[in-house]
C-alpha atoms as a PDB file:
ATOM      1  CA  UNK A   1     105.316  92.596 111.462  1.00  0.00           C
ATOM      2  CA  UNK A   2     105.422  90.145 108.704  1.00  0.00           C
ATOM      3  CA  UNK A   3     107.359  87.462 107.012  1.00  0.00           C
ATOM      4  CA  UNK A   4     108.338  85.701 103.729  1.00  0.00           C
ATOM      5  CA  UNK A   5     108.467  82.686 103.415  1.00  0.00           C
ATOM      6  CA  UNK A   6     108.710  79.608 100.855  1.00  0.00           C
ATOM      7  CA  UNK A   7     106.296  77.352 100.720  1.00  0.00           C
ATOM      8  CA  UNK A   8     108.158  74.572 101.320  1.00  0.00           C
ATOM      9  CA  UNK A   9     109.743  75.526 104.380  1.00  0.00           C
ATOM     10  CA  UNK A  10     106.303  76.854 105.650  1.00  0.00           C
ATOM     11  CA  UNK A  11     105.628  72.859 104.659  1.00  0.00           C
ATOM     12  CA  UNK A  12     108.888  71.510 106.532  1.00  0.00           C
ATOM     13  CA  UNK A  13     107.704  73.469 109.421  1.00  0.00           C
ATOM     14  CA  UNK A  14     104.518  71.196 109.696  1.00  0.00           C
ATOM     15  CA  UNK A  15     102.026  73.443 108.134  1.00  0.00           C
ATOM     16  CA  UNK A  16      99.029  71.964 106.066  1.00  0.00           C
ATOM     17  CA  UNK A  17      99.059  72.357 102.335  1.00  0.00           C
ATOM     18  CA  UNK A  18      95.409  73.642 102.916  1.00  0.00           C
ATOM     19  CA  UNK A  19      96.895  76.303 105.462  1.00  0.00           C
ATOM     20  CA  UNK A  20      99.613  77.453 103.208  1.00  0.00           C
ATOM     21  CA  UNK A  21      97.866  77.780 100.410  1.00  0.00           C
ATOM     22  CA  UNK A  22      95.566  80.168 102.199  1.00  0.00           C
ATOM     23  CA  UNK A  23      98.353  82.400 103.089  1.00  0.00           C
ATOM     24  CA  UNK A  24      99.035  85.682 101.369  1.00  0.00           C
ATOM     25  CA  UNK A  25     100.829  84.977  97.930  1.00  0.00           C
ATOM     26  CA  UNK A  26     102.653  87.600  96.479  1.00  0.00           C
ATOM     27  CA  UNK A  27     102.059  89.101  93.053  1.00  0.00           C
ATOM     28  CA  UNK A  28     105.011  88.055  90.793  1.00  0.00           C
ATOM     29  CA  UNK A  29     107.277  86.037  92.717  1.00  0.00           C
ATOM     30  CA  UNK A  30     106.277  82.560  92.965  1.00  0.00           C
ATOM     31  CA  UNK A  31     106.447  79.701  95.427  1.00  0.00           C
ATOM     32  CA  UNK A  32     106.559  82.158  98.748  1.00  0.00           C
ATOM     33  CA  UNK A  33     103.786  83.416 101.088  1.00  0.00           C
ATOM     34  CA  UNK A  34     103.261  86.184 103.475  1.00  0.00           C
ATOM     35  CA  UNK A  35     102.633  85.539 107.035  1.00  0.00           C
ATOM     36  CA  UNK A  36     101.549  88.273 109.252  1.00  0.00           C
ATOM     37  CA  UNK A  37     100.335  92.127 107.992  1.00  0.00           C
ATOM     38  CA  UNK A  38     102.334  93.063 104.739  1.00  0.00           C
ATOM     39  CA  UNK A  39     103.769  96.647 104.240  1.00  0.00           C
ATOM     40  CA  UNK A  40     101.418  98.902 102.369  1.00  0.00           C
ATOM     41  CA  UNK A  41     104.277  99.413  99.644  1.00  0.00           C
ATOM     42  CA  UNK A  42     103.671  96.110  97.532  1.00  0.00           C
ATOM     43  CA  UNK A  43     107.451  97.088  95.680  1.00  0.00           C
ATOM     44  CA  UNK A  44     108.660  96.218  99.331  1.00  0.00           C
ATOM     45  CA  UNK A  45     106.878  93.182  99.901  1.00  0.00           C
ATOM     46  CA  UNK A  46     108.120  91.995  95.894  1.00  0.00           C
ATOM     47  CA  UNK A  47     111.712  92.731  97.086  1.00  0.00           C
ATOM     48  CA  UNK A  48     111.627  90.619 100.346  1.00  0.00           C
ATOM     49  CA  UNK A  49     110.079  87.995  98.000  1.00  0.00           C
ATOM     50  CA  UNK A  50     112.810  88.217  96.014  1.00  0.00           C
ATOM     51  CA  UNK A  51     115.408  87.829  98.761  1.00  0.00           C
ATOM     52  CA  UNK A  52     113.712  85.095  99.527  1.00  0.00           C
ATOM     53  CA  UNK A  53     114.173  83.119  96.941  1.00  0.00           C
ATOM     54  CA  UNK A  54     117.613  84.472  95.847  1.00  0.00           C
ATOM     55  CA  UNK A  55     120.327  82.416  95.444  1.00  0.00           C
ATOM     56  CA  UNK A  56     123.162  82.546  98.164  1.00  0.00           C
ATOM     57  CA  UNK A  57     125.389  85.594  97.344  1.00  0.00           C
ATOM     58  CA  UNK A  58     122.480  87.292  95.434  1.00  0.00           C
ATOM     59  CA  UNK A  59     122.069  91.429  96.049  1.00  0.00           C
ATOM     60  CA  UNK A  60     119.260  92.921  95.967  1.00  0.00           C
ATOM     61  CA  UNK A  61     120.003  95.490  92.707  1.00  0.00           C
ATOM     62  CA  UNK A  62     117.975  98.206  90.088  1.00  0.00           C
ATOM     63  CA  UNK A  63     114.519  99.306  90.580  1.00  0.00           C
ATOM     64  CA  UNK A  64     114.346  96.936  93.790  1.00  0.00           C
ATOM     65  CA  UNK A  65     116.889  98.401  95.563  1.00  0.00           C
ATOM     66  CA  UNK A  66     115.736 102.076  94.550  1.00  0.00           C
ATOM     67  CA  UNK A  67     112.573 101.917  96.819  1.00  0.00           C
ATOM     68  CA  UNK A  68     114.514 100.178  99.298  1.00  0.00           C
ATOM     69  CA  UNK A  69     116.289 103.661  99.331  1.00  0.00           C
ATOM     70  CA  UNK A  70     113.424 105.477  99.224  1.00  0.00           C
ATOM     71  CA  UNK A  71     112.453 106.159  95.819  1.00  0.00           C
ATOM     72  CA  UNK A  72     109.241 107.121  95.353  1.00  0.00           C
ATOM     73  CA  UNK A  73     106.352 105.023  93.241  1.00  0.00           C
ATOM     74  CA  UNK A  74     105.789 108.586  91.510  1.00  0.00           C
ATOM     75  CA  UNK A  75     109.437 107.314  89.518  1.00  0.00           C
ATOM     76  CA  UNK A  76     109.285 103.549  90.054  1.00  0.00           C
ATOM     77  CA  UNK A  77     106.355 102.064  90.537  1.00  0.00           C
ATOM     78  CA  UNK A  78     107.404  98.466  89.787  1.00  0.00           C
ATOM     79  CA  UNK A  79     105.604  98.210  86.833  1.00  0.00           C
ATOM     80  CA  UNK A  80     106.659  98.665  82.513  1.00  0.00           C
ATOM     81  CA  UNK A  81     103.029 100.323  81.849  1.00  0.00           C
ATOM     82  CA  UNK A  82     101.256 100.998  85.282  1.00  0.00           C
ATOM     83  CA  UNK A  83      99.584  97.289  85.381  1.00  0.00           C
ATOM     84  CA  UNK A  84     102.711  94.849  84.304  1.00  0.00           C
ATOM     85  CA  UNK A  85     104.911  94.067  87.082  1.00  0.00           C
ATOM     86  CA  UNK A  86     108.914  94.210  86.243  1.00  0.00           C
ATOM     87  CA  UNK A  87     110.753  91.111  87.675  1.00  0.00           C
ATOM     88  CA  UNK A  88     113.319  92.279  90.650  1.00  0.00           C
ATOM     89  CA  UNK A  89     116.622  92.640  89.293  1.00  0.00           C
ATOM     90  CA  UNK A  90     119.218  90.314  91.730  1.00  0.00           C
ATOM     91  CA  UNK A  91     123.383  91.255  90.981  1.00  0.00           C
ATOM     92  CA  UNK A  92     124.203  87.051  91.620  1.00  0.00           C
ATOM     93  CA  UNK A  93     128.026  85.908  91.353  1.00  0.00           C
ATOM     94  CA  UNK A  94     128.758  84.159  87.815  1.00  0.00           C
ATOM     95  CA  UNK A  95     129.767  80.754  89.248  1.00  0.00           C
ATOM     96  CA  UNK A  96     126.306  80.675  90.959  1.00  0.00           C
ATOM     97  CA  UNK A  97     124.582  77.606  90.443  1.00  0.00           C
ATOM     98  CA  UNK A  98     120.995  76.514  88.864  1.00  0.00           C
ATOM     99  CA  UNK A  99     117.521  77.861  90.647  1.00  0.00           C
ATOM    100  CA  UNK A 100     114.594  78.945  90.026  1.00  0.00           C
ATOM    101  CA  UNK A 101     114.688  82.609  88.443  1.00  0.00           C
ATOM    102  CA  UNK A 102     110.210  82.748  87.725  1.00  0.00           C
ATOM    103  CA  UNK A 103     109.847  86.859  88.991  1.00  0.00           C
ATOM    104  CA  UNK A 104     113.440  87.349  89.069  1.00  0.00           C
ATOM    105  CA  UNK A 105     116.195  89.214  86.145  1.00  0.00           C
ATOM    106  CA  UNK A 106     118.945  88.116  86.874  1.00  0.00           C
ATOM    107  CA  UNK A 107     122.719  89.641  86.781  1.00  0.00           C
ATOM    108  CA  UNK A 108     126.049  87.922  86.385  1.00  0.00           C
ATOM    109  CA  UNK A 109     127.463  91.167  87.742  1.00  0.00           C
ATOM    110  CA  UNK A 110     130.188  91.323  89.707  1.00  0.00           C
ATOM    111  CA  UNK A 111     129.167  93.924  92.928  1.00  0.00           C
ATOM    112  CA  UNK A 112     132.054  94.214  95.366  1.00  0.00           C
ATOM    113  CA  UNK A 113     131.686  94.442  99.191  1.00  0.00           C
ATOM    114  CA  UNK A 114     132.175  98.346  98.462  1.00  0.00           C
ATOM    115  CA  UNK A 115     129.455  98.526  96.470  1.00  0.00           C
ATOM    116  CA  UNK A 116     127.073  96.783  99.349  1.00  0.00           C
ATOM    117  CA  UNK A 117     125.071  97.741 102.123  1.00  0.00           C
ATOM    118  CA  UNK A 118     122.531  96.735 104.148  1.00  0.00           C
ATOM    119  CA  UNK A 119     119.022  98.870 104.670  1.00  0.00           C
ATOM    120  CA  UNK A 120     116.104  97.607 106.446  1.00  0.00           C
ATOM    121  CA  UNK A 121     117.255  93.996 106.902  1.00  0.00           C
ATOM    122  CA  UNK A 122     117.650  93.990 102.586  1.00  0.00           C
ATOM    123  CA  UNK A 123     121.095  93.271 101.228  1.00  0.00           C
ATOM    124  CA  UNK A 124     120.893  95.435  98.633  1.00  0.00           C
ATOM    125  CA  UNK A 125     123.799  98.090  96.160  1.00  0.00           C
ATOM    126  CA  UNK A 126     124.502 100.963  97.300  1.00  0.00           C
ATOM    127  CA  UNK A 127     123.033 104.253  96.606  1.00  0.00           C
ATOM    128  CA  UNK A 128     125.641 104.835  94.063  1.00  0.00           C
ATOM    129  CA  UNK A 129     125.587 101.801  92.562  1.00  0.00           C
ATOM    130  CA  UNK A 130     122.014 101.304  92.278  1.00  0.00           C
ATOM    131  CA  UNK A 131     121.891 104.546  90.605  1.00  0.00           C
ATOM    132  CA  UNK A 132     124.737 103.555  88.304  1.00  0.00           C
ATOM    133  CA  UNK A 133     123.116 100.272  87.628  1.00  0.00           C
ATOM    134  CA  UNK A 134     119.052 101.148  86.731  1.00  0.00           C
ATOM    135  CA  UNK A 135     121.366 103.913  84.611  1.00  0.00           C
ATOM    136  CA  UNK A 136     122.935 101.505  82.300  1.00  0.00           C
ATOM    137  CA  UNK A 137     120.356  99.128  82.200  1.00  0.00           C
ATOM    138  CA  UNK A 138     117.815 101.693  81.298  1.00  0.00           C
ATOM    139  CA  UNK A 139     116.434 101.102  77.476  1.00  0.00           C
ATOM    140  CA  UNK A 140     116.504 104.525  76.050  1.00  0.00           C
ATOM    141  CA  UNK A 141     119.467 107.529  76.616  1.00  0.00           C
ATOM    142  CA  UNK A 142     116.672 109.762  77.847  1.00  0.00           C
ATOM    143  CA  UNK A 143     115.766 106.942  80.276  1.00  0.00           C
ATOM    144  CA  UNK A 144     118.656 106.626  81.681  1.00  0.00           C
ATOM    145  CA  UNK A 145     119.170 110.956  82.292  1.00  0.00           C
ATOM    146  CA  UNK A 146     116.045 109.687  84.294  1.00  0.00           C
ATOM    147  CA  UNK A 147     117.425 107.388  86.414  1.00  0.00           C
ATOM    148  CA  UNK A 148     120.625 109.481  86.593  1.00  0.00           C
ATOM    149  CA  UNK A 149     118.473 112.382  88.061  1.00  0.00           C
ATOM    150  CA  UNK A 150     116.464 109.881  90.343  1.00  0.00           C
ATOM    151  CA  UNK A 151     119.399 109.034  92.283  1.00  0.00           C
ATOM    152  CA  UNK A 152     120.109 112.658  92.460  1.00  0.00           C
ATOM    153  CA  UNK A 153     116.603 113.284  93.743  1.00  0.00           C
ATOM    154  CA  UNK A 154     116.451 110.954  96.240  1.00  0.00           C
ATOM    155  CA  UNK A 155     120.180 111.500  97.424  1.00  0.00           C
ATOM    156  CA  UNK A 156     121.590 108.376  96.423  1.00  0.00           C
ATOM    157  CA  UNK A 157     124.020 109.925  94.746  1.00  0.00           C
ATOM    158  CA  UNK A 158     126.147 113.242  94.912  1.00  0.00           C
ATOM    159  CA  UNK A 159     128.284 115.144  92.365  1.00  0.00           C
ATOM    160  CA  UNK A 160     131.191 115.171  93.478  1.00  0.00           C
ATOM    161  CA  UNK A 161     131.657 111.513  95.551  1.00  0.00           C
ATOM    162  CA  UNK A 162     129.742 110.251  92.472  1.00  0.00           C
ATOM    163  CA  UNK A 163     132.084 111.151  90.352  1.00  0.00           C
ATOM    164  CA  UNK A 164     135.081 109.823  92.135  1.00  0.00           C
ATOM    165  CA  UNK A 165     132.635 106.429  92.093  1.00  0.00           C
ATOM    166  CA  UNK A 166     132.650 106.087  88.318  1.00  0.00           C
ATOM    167  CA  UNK A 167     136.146 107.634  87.796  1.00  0.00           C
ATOM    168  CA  UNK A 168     138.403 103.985  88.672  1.00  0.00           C
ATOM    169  CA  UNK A 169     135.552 101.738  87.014  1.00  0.00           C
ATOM    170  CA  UNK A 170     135.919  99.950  84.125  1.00  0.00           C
ATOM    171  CA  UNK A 171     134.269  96.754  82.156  1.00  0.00           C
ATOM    172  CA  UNK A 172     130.609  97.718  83.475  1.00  0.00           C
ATOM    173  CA  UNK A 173     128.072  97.830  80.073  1.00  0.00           C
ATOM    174  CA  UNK A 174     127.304 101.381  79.144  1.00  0.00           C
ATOM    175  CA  UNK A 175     129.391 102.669  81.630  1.00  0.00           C
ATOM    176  CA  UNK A 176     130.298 105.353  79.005  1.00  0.00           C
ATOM    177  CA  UNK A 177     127.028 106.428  77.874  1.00  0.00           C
ATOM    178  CA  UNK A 178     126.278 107.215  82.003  1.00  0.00           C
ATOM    179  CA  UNK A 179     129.721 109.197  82.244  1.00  0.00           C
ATOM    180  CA  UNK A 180     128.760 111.348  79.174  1.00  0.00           C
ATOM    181  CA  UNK A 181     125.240 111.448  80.731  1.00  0.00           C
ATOM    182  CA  UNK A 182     126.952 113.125  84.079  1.00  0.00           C
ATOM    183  CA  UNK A 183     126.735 116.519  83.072  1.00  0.00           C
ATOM    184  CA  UNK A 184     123.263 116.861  82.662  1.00  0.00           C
ATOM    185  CA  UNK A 185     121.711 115.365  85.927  1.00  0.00           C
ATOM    186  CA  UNK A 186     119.523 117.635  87.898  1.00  0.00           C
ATOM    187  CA  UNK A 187     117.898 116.557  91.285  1.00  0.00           C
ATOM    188  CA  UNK A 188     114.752 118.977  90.469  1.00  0.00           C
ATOM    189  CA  UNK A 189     113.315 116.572  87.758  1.00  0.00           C
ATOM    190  CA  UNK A 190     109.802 115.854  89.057  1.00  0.00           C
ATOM    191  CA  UNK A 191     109.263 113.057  86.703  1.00  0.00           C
ATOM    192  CA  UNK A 192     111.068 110.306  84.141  1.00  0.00           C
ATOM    193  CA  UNK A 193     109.242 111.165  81.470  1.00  0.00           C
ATOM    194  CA  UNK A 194     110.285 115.094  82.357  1.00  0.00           C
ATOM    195  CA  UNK A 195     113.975 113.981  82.114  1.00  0.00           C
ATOM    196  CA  UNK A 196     113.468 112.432  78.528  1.00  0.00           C
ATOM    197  CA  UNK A 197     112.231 115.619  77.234  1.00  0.00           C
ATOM    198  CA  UNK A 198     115.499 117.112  78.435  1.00  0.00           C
ATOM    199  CA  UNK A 199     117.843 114.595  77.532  1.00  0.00           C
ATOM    200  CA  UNK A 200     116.052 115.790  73.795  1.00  0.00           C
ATOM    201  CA  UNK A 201     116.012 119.519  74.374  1.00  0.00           C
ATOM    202  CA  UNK A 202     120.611 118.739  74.915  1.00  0.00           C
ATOM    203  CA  UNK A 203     120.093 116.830  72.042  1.00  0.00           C
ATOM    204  CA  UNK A 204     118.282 119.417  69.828  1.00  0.00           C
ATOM    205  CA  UNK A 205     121.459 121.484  70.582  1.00  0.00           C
ATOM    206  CA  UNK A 206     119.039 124.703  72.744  1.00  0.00           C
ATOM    207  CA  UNK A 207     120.778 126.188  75.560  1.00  0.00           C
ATOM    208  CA  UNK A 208     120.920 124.449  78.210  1.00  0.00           C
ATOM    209  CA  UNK A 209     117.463 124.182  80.308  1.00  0.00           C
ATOM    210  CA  UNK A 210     116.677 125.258  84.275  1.00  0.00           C
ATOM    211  CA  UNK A 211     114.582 122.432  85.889  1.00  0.00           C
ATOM    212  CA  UNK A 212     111.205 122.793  87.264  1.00  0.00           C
ATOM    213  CA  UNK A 213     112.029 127.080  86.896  1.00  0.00           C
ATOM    214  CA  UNK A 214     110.259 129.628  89.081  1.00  0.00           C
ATOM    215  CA  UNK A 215     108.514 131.995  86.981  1.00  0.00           C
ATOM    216  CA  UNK A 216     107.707 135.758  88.143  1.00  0.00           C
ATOM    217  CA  UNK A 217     106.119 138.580  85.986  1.00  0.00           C
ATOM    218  CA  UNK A 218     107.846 142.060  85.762  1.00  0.00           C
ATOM    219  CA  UNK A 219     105.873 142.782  88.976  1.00  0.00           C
ATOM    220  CA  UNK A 220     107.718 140.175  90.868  1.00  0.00           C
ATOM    221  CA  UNK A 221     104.395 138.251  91.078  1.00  0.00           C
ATOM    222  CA  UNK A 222     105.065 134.375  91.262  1.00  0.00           C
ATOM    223  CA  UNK A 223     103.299 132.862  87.619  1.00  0.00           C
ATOM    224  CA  UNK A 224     104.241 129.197  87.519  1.00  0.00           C
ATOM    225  CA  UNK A 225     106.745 126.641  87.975  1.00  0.00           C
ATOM    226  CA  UNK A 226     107.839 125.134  84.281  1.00  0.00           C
ATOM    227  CA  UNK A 227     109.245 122.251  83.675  1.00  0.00           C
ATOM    228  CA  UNK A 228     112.079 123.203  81.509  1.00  0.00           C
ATOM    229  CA  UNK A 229     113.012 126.782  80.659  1.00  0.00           C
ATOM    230  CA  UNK A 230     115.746 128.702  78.720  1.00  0.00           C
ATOM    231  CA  UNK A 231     115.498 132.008  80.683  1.00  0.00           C
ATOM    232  CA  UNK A 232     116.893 134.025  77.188  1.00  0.00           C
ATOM    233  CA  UNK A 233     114.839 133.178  75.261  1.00  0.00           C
ATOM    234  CA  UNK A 234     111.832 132.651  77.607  1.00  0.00           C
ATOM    235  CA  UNK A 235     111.176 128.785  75.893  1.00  0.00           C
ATOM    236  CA  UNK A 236     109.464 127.073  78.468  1.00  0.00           C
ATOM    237  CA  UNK A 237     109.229 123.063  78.005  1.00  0.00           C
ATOM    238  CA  UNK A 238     105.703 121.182  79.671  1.00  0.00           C
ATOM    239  CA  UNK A 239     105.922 117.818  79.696  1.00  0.00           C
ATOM    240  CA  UNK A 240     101.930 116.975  79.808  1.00  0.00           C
ATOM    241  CA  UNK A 241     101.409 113.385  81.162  1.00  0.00           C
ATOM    242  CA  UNK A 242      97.988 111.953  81.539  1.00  0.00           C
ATOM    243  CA  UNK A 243      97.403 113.937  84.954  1.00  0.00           C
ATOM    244  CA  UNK A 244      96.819 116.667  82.591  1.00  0.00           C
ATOM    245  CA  UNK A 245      93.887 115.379  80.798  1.00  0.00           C
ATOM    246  CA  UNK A 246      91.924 114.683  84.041  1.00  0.00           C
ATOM    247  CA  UNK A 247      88.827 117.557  84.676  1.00  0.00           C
ATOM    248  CA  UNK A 248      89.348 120.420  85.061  1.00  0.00           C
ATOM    249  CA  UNK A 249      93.549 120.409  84.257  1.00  0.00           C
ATOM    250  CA  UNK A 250      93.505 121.169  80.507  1.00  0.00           C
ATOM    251  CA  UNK A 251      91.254 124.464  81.448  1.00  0.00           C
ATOM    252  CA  UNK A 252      93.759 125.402  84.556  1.00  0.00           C
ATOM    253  CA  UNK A 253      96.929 124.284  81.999  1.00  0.00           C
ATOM    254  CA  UNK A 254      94.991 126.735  79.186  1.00  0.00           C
ATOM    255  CA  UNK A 255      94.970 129.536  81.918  1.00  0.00           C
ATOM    256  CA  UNK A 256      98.602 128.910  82.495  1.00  0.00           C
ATOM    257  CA  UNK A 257      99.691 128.929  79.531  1.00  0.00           C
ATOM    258  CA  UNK A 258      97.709 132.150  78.735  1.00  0.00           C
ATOM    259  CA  UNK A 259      99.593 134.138  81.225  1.00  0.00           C
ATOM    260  CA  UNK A 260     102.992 133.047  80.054  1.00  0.00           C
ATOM    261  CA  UNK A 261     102.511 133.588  77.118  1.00  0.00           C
ATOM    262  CA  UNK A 262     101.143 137.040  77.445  1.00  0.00           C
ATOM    263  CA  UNK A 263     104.646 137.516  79.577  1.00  0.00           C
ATOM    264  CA  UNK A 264     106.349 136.834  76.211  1.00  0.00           C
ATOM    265  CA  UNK A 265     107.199 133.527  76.544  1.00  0.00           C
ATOM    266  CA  UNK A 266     106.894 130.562  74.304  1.00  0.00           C
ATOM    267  CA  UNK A 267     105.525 126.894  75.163  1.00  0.00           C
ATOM    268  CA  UNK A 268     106.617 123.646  73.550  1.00  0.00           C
ATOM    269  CA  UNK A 269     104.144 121.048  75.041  1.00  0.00           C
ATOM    270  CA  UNK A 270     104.857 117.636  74.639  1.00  0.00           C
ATOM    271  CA  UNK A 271     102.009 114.986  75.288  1.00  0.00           C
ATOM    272  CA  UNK A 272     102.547 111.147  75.526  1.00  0.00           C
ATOM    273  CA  UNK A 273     101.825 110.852  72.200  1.00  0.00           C
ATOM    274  CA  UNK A 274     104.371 113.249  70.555  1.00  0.00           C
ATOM    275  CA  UNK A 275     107.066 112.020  72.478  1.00  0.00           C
ATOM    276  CA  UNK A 276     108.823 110.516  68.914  1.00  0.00           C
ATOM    277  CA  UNK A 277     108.726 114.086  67.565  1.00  0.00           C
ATOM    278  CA  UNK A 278     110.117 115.819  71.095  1.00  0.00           C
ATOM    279  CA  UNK A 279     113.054 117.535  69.295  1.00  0.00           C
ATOM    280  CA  UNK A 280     111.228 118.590  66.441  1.00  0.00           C
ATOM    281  CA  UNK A 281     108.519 120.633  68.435  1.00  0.00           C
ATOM    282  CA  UNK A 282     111.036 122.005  70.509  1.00  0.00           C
ATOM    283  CA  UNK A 283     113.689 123.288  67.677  1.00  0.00           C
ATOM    284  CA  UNK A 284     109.976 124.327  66.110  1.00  0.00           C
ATOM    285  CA  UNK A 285     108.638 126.889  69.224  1.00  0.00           C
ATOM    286  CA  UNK A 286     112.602 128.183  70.030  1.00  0.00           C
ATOM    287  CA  UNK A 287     112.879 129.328  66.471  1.00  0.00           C
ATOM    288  CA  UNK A 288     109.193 130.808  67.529  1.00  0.00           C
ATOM    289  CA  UNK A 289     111.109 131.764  70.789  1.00  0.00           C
ATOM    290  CA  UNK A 290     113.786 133.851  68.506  1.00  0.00           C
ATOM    291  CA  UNK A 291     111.547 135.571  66.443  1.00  0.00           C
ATOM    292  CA  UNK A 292     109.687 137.192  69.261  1.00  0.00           C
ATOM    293  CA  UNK A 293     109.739 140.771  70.147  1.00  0.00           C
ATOM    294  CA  UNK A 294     112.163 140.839  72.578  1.00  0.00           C
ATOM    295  CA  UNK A 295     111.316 144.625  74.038  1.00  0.00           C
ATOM    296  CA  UNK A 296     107.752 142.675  75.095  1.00  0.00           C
ATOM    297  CA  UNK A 297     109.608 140.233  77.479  1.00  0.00           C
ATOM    298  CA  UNK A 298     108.152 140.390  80.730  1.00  0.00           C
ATOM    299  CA  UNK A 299     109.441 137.042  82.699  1.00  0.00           C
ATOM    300  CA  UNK A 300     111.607 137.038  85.543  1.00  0.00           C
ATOM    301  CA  UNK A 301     113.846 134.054  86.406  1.00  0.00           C
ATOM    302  CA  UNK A 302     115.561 133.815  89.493  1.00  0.00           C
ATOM    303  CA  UNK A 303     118.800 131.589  90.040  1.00  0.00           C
ATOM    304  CA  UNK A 304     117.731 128.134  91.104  1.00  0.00           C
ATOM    305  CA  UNK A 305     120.569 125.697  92.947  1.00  0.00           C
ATOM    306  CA  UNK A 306     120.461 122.403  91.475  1.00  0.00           C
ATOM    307  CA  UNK A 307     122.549 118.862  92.234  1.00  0.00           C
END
């Protein structure tokens, strides 16, 4: 067990300064420290900072209130880069008075009882709502298809209720872009930046993709799972993050790659760096994709069920 707690309460209670000041601090949220064994999941420990030192009427909201349900670091990890840590995002009412906001974004957003609940002891949005929220806060269109698929993922959100959750709002910022966005969400996306490479594949105008597709050869032998895939035309979309430079992977990848292609199928890789030039590669390989020899296709794709 463990506990949050400011430092001047810790001081009210008759601690020592010295004593305090030994105690636990916690990385990006100021003027609090832990007593007892902290979780192992430092994005927990930064959110029951954060409650801490939230202002009455503040809810826990965004990335925050993702890993309180359940999101995995492998799609938040708290950070912008890996290393720099995000403030917590707090929904506070707009009449809320001054306080200090150091490790904290705050939002004059108004979050109804209905969009509430309470998980773990955290006040936090609901699973809808959270989704909606790190949706239309997210910097990019192809970001927020990420977070979009995220909640799907993680089951914060499904079709159907979801969409009778957006249908009566109004006023919310972006709201608009996320209801065009609806559409396209998939709960197999095994990554953010594998989203963003969809979200450009719609935009390139190519059919639209299966997620994280089961590939078979003509033997019914499983091949590979690809990221994206137009079963058609047999373009297959890899989104190669850094995992993919480490050892042996670019060798295994090669190998990979080898056999799909020799199945008749054509690869757009995308790599960190290419990511400004994502539709361009991938209009380039699908006009590869129709010039192929179609009698040579060997690729089987079975129906996958998605969100």
């Amino acid at each position: 067990m463990f506990e949050v707690a400011r430092t001047a309460e810790l001081r009210s209670r008759g601690m020592s300064k010295r004593a305090t000041n030994s105690l636990l601090r916690v990385p990006g949220v100021p003027g609090v420290r832990v007593l007892g064994d902290p979780p192992d999941d430092l994005r927990l420990l930064r959110a029951r900072a954060a409650m801490e030192r939230a202002p009455a009427g503040a809810v826990l909201s965004g990335w925050a209130a993702a890993v309180v349900h359940g999101v995995t670091p492998r799609f938040l990890d708290g950070t912008t880069d890996g290393s720099t840590l995000k403030p917590i995002d707090l929904s506070v009412p707009a009449d809320v008075g001054s306080y200090d906001t150091r490790g904290l974004r705050i939002r004059r957003s108004r979050v109804p009882e209905s969009h509430r609940e309470e998980v773990d002891g955290f006040l936090v949005t609901s699973g809808p709502r959270t989704t909606l929220d790190l949706a239309r806060w997210a910097p990019t269109a192809g970001t927020r298809l990420g977070m979009l698929d995220v909640g799907a993922r993680f089951g914060m959100i499904q079709r159907d209720p979801f969409a009778d959750f957006l249908d009566p709002l109004g006023g919310l910022h972006r709201l608009a872009q996320v209801r065009a966005l609806f559409p396209h969400i998939s709960a197999r996306a095994e990554s953010v930046p594998e989203s963003e490479m969809r979200y450009h594949w719609i935009q390139a105008g190519l059919p639209a993709p299966v997620v994280n597709q089961p590939v078979y050869d003509r033997l019914g032998h499983f091949v590979a799972r690809v990221d994206l895939c137009d079963p058609e035309t047999g373009l297959v979309g890899e989104y190669q993050g850094f995992p993919h430079r480490v050892d042996l992977a670019g060798q295994l990848d090669e190998q990979r790659a080898t056999r799909l292609r020799g199945m008749n199928m054509t690869i757009a890789e995308v790599w960190n760096e290419d990511r400004p030039r994502t539709e361009a590669i991938l209009l380039e390989q699908h006009a590869e994709a129709l010039r192929r020899d179609a009698r040579l296709d060997a690729w089987i794709c079975p129906e996958v069920e998605d969100w």
